[in-house]
PDB file of N, CA and C in Angstrom:
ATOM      1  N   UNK A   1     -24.626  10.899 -12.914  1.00  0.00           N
ATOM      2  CA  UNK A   1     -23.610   9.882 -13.097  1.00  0.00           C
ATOM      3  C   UNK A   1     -22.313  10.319 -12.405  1.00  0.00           C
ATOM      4  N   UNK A   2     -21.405   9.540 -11.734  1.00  0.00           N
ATOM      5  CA  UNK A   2     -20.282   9.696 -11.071  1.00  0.00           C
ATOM      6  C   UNK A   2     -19.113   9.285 -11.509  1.00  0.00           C
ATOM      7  N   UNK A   3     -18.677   9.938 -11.820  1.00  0.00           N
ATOM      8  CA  UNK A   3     -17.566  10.246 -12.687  1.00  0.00           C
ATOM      9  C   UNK A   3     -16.064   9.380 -11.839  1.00  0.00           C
ATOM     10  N   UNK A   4     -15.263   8.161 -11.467  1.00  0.00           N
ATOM     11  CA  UNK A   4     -14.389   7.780 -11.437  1.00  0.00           C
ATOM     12  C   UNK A   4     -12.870   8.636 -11.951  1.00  0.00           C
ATOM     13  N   UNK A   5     -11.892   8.752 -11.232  1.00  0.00           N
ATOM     14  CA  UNK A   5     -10.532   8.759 -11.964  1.00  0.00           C
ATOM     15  C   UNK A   5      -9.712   8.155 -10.632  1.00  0.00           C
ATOM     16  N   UNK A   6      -8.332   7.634 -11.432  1.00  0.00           N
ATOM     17  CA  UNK A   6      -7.591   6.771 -10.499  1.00  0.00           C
ATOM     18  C   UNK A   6      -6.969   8.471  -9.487  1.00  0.00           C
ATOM     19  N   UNK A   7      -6.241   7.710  -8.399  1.00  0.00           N
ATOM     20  CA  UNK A   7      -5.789   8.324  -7.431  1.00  0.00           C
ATOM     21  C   UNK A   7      -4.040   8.782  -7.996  1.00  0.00           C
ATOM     22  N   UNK A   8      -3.789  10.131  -7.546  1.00  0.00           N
ATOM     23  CA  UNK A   8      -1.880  10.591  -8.247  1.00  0.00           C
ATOM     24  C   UNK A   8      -1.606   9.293  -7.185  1.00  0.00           C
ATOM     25  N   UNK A   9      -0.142   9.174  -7.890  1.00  0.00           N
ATOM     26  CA  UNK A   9       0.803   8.086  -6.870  1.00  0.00           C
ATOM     27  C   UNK A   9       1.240   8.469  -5.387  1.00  0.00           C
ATOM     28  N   UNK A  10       0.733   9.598  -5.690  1.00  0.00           N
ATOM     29  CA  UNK A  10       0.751  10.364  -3.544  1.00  0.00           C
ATOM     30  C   UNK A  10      -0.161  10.023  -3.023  1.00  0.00           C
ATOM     31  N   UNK A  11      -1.384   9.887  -3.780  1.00  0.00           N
ATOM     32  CA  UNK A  11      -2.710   9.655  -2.827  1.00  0.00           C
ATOM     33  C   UNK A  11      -2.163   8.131  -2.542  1.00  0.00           C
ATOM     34  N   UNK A  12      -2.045   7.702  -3.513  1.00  0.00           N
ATOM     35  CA  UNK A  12      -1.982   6.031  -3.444  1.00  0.00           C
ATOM     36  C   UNK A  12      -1.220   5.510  -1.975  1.00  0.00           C
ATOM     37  N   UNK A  13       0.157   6.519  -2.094  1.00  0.00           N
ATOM     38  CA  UNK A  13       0.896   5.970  -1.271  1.00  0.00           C
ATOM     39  C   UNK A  13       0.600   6.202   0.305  1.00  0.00           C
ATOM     40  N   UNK A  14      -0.567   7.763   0.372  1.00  0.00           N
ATOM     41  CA  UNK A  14      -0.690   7.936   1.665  1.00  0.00           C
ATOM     42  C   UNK A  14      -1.893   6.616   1.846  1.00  0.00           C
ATOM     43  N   UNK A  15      -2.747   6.504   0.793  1.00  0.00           N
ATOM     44  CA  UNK A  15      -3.618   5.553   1.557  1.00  0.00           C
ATOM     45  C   UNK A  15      -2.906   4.478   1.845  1.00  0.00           C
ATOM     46  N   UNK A  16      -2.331   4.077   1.403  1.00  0.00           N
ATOM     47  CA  UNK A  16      -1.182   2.555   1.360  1.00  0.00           C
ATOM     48  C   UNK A  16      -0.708   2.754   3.499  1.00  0.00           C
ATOM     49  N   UNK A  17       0.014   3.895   3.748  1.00  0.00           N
ATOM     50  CA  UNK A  17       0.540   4.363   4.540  1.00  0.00           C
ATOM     51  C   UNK A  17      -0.727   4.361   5.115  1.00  0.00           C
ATOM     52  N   UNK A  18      -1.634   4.794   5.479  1.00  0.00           N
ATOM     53  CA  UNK A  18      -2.632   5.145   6.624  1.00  0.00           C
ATOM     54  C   UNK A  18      -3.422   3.128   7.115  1.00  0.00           C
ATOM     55  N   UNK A  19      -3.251   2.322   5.775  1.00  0.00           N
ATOM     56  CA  UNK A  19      -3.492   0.861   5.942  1.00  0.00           C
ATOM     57  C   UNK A  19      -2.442   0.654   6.286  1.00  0.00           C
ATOM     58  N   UNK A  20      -1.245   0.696   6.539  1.00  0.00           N
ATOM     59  CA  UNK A  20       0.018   0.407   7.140  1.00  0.00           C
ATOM     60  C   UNK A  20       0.166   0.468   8.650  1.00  0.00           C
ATOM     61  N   UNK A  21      -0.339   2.020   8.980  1.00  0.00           N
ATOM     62  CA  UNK A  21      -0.258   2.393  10.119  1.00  0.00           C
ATOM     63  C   UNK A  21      -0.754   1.837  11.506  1.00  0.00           C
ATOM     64  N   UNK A  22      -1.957   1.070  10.854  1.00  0.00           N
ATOM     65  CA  UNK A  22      -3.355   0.149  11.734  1.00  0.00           C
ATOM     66  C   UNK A  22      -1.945  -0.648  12.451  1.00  0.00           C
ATOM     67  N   UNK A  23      -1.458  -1.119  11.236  1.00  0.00           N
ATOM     68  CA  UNK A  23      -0.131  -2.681  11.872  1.00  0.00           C
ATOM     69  C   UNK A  23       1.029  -2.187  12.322  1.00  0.00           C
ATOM     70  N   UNK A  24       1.822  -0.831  12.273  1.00  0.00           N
ATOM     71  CA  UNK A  24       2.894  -0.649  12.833  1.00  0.00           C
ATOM     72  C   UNK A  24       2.887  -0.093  14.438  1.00  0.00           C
ATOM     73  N   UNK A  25       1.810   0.288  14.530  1.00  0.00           N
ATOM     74  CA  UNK A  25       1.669   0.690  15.699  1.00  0.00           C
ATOM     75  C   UNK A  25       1.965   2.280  16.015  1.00  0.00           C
ATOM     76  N   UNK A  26       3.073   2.503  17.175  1.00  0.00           N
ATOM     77  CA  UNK A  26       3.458   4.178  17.407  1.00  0.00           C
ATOM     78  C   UNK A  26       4.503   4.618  16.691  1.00  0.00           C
ATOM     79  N   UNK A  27       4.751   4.715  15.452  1.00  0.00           N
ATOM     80  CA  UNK A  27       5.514   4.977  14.657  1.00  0.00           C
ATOM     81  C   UNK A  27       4.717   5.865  13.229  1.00  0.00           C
ATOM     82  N   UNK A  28       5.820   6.388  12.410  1.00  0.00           N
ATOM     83  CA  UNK A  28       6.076   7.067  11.327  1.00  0.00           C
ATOM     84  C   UNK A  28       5.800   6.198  10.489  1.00  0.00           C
ATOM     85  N   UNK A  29       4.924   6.204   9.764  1.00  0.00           N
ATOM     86  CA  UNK A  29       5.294   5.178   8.382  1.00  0.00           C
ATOM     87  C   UNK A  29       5.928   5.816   7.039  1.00  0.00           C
ATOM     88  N   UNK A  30       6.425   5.072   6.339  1.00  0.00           N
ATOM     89  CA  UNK A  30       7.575   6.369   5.459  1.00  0.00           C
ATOM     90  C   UNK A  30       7.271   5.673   4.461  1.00  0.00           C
ATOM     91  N   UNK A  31       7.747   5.853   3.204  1.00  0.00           N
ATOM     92  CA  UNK A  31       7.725   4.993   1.971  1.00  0.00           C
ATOM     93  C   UNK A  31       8.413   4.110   1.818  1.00  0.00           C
ATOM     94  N   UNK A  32       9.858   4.148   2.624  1.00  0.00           N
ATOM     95  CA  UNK A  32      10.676   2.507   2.440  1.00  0.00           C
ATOM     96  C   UNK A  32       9.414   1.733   3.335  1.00  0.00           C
ATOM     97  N   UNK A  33       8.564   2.016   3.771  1.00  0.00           N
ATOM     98  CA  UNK A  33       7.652   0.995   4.826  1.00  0.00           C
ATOM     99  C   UNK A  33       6.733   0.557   3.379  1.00  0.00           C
ATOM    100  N   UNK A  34       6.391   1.221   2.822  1.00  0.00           N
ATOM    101  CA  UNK A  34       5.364   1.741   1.592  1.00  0.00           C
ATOM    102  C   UNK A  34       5.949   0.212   0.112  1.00  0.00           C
ATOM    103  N   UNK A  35       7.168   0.266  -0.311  1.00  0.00           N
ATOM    104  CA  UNK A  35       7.625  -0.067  -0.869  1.00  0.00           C
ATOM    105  C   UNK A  35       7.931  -1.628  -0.222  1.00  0.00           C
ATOM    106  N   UNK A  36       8.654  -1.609   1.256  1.00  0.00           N
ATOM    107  CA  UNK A  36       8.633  -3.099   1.086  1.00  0.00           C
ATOM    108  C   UNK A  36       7.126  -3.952   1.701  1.00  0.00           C
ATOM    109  N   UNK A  37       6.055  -3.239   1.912  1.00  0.00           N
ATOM    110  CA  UNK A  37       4.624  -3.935   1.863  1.00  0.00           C
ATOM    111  C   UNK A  37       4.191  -4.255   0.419  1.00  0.00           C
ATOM    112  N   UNK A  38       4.869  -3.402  -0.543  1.00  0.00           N
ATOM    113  CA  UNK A  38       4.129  -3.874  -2.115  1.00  0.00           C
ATOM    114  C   UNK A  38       5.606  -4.749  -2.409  1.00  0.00           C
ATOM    115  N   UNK A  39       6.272  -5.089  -1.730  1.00  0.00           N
ATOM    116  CA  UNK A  39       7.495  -6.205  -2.327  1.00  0.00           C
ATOM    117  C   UNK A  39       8.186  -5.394  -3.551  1.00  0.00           C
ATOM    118  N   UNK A  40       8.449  -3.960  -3.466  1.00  0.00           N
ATOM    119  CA  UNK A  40       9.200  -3.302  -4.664  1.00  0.00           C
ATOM    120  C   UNK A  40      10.744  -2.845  -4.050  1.00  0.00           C
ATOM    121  N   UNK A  41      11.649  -2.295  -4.646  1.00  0.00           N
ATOM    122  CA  UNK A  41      12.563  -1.701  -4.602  1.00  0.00           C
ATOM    123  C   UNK A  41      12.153   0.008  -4.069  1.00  0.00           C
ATOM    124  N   UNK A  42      13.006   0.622  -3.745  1.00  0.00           N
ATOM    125  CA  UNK A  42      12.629   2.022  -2.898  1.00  0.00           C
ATOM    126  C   UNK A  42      12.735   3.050  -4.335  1.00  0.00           C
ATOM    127  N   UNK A  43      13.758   2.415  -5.059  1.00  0.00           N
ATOM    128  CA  UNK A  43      13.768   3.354  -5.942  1.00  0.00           C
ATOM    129  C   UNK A  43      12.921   3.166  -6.900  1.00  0.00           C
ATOM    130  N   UNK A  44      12.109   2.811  -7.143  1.00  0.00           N
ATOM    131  CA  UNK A  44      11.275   2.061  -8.090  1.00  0.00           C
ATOM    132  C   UNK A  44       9.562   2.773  -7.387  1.00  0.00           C
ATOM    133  N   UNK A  45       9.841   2.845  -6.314  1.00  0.00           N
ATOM    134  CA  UNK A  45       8.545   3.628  -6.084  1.00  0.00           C
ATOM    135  C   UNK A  45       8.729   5.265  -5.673  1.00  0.00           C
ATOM    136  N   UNK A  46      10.132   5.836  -5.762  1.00  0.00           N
ATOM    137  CA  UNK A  46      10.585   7.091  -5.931  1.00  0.00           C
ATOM    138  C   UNK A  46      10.628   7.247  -7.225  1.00  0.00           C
ATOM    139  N   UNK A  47      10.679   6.670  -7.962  1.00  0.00           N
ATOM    140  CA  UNK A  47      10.573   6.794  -9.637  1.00  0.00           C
ATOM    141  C   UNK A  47       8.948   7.375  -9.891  1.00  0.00           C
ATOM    142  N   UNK A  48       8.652   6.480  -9.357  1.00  0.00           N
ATOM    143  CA  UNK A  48       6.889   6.580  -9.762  1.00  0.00           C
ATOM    144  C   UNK A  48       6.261   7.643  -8.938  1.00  0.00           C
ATOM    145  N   UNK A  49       7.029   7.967  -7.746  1.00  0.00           N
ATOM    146  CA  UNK A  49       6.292   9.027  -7.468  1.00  0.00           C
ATOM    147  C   UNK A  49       6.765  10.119  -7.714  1.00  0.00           C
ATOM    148  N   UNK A  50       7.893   9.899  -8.203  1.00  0.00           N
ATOM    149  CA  UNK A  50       8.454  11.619  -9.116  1.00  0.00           C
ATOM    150  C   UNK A  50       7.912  11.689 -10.595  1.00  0.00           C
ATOM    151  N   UNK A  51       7.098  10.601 -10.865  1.00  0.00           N
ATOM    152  CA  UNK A  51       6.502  10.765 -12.805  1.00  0.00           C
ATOM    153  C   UNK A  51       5.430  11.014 -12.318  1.00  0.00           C
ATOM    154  N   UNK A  52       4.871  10.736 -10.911  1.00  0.00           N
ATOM    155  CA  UNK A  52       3.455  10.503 -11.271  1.00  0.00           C
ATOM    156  C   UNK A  52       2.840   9.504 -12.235  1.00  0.00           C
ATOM    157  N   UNK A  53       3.633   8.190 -12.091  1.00  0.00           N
ATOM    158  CA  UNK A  53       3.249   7.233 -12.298  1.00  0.00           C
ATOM    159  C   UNK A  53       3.069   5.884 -12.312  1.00  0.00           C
ATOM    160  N   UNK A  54       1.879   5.603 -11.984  1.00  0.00           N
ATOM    161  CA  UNK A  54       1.133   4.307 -11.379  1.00  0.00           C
ATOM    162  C   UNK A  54       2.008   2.863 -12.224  1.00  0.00           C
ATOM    163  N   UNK A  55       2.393   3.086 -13.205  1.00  0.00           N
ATOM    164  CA  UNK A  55       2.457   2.071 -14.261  1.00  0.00           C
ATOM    165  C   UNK A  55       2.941   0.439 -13.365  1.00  0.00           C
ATOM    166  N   UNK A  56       4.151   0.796 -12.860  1.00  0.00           N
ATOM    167  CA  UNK A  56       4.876   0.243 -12.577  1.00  0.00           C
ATOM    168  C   UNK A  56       4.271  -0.656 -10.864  1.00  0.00           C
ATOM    169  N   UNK A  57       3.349   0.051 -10.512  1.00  0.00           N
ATOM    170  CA  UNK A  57       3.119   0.239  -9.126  1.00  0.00           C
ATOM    171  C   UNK A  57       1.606  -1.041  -9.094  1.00  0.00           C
ATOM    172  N   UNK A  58       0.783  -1.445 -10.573  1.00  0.00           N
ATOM    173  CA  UNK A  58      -0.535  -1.879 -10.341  1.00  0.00           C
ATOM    174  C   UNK A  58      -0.290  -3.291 -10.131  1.00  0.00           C
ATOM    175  N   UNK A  59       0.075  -3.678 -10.652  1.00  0.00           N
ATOM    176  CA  UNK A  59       0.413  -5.497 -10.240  1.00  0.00           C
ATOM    177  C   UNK A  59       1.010  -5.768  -8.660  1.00  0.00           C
ATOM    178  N   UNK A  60       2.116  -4.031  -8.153  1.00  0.00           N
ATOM    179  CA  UNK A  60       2.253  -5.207  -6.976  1.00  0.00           C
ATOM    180  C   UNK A  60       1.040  -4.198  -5.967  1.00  0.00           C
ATOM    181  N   UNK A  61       0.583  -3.504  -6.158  1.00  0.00           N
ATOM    182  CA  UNK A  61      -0.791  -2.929  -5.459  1.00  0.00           C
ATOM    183  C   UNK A  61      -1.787  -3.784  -5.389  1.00  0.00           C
ATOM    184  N   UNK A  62      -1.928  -4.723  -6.781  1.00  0.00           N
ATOM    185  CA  UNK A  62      -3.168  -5.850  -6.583  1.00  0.00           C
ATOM    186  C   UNK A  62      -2.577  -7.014  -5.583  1.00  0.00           C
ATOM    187  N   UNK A  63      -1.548  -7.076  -5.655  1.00  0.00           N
ATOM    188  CA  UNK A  63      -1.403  -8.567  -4.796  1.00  0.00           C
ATOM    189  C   UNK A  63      -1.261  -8.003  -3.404  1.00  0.00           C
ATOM    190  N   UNK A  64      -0.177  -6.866  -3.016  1.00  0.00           N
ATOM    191  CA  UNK A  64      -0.897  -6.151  -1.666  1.00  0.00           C
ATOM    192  C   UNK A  64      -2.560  -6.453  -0.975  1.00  0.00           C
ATOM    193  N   UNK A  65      -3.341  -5.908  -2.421  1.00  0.00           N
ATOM    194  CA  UNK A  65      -4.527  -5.739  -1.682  1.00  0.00           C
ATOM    195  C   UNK A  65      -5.213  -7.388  -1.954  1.00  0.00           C
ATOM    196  N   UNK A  66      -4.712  -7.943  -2.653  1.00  0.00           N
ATOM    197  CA  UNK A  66      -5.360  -9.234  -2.192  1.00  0.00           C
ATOM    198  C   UNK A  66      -4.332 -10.189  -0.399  1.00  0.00           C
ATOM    199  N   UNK A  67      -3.082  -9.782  -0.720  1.00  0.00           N
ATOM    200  CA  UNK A  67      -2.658 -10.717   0.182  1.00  0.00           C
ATOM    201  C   UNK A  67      -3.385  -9.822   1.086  1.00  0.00           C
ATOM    202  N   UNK A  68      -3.821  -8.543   2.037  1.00  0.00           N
ATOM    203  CA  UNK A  68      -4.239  -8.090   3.255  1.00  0.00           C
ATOM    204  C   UNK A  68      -5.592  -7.885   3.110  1.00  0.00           C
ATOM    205  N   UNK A  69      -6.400  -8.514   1.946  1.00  0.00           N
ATOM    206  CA  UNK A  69      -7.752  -8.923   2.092  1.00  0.00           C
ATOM    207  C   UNK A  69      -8.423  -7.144   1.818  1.00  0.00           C
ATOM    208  N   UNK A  70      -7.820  -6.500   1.110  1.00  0.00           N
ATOM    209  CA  UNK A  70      -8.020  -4.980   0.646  1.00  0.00           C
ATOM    210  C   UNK A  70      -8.803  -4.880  -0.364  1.00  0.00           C
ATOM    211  N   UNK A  71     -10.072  -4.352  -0.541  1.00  0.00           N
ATOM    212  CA  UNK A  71     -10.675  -3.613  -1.943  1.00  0.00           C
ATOM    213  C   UNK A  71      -9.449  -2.753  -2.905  1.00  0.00           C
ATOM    214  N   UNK A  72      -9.227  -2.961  -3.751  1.00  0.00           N
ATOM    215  CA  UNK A  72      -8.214  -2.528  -4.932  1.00  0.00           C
ATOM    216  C   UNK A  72      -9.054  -1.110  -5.063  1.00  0.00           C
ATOM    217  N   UNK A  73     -10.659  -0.914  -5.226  1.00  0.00           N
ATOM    218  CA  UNK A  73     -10.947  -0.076  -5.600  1.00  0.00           C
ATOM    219  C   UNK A  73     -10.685   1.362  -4.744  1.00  0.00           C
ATOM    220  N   UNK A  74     -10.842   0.977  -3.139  1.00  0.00           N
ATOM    221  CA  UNK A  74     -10.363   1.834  -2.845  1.00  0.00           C
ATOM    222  C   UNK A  74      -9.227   2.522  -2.733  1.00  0.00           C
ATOM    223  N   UNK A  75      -8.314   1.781  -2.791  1.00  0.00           N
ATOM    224  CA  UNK A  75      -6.815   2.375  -3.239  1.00  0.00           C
ATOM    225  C   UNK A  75      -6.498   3.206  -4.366  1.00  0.00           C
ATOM    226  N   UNK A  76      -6.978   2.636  -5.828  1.00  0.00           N
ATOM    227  CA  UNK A  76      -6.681   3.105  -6.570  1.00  0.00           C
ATOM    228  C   UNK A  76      -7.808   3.963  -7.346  1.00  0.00           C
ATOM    229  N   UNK A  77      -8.681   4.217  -6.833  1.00  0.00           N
ATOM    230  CA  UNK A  77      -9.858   5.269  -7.768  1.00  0.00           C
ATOM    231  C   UNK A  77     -10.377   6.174  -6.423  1.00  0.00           C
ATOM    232  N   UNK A  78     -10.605   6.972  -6.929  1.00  0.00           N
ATOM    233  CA  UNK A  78     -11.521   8.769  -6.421  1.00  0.00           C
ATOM    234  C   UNK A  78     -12.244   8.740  -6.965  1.00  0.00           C
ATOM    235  N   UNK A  79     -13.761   9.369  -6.413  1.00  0.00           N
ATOM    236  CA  UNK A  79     -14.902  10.191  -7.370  1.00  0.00           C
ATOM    237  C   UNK A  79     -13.883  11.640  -7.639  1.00  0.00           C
ATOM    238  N   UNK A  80     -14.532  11.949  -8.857  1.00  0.00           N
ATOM    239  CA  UNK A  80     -13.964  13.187  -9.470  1.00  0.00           C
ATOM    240  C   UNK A  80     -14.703  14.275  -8.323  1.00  0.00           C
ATOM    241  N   UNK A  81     -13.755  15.342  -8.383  1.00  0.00           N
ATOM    242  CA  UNK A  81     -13.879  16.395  -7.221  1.00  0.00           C
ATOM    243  C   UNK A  81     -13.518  15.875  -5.800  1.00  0.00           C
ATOM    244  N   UNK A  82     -12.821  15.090  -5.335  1.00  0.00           N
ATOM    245  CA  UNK A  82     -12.397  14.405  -3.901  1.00  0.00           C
ATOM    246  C   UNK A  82     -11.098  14.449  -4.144  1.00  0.00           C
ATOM    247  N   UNK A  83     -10.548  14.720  -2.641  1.00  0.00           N
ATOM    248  CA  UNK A  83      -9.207  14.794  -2.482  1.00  0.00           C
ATOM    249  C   UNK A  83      -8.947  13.927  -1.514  1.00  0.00           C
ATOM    250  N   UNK A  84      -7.192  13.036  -1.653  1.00  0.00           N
ATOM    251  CA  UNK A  84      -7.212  12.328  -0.637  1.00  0.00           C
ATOM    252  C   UNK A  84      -7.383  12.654   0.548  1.00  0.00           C
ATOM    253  N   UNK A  85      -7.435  13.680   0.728  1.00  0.00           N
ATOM    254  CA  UNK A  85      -7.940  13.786   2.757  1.00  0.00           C
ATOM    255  C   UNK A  85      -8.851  13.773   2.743  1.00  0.00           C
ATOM    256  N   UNK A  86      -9.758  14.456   1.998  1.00  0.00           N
ATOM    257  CA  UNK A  86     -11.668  14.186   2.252  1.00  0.00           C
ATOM    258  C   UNK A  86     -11.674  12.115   2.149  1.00  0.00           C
ATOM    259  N   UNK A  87     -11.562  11.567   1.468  1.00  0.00           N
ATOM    260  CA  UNK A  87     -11.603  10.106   1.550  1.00  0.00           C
ATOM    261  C   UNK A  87     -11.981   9.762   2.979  1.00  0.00           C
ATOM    262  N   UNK A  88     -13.062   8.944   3.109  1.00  0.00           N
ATOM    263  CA  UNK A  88     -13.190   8.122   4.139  1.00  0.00           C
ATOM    264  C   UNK A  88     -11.485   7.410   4.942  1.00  0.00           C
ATOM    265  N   UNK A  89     -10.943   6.431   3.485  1.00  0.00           N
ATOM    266  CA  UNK A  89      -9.735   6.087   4.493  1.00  0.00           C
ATOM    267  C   UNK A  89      -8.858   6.896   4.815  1.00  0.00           C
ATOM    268  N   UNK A  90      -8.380   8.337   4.613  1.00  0.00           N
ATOM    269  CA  UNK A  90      -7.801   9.418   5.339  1.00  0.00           C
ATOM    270  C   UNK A  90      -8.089   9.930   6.642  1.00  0.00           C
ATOM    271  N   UNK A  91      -9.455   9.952   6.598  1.00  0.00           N
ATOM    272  CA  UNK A  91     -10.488  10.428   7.800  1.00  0.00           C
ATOM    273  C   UNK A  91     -10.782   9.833   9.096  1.00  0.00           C
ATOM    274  N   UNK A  92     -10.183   8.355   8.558  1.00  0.00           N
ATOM    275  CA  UNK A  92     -10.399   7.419   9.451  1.00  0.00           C
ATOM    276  C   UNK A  92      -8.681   7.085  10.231  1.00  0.00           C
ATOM    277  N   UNK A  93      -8.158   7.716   9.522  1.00  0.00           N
ATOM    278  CA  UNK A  93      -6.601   7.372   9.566  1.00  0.00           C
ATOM    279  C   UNK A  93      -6.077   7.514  11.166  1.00  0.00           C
ATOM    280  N   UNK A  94      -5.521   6.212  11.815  1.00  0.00           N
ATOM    281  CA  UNK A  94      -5.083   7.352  13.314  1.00  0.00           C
ATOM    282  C   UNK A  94      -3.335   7.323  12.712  1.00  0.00           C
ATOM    283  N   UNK A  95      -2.783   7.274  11.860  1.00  0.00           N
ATOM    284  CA  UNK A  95      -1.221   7.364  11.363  1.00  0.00           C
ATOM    285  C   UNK A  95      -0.922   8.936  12.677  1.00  0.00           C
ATOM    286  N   UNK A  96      -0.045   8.786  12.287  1.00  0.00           N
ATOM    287  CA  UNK A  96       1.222   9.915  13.224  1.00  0.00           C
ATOM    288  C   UNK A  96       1.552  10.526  12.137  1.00  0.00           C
ATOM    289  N   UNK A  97       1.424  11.843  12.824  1.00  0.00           N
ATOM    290  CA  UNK A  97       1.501  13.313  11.642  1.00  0.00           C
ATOM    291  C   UNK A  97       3.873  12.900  11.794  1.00  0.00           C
ATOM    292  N   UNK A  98       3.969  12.539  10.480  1.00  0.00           N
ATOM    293  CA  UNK A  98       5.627  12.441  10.380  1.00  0.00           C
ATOM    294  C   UNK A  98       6.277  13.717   9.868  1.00  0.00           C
ATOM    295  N   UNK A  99       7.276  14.165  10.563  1.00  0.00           N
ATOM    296  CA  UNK A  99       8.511  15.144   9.866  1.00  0.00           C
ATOM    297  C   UNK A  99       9.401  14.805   9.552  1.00  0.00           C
ATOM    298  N   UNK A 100      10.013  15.373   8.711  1.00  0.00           N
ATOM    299  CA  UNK A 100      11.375  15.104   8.330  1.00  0.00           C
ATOM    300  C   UNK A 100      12.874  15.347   8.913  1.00  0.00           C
ATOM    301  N   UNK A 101      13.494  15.342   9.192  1.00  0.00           N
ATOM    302  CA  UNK A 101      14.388  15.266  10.194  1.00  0.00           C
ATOM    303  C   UNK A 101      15.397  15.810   9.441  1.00  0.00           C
TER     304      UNK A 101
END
């Protein structure tokens, strides 16, 4: 049997970011990119990713993944023992390795 648990709010946001990246083209994608694709405030998803938590983040993640025609499941659940880079959508990712400046 395969054991499910949801993804920390980092995984979430890099997968969010690596489905971002397909549409921005040669660029950085950052979390203000992250935040106004789920229609939130910046601080509101710096909140959640300093608790480590989703709470706030699932309602506008579902309408994300319905308005861009997205499986919810993959966003928000892992098999237990997987890390977001092993993930298929990491692996597949062509995003731009970003620094901080």
């Amino acid at each position: 049997m395969i054991v499910h648990d949801f993804v920390t709010v980092e995984e979430l946001i890099e997968r969010i970011k690596d489905k971002l990246s397909r549409h921005v083209g040669e660029r950085c994608v950052f979390d203000h990119d992250v935040a106004i694709a789920l229609g939130i405030k910046i601080h509101i998803l710096a909140n959640a990713k300093h608790r480590n938590s989703n709470t706030k983040l699932l309602e506008p993640v579902l309408k994300y993944c319905m308005k861009e025609n997205i499986d919810p499941i993959a966003l928000l659940i892992k098999e237990k023992g997987t890390s977001a880079v092993s993930t298929p959508l990491r692996s597949q990712s062509k995003a731009l390795p970003c620094t901080k400046h």
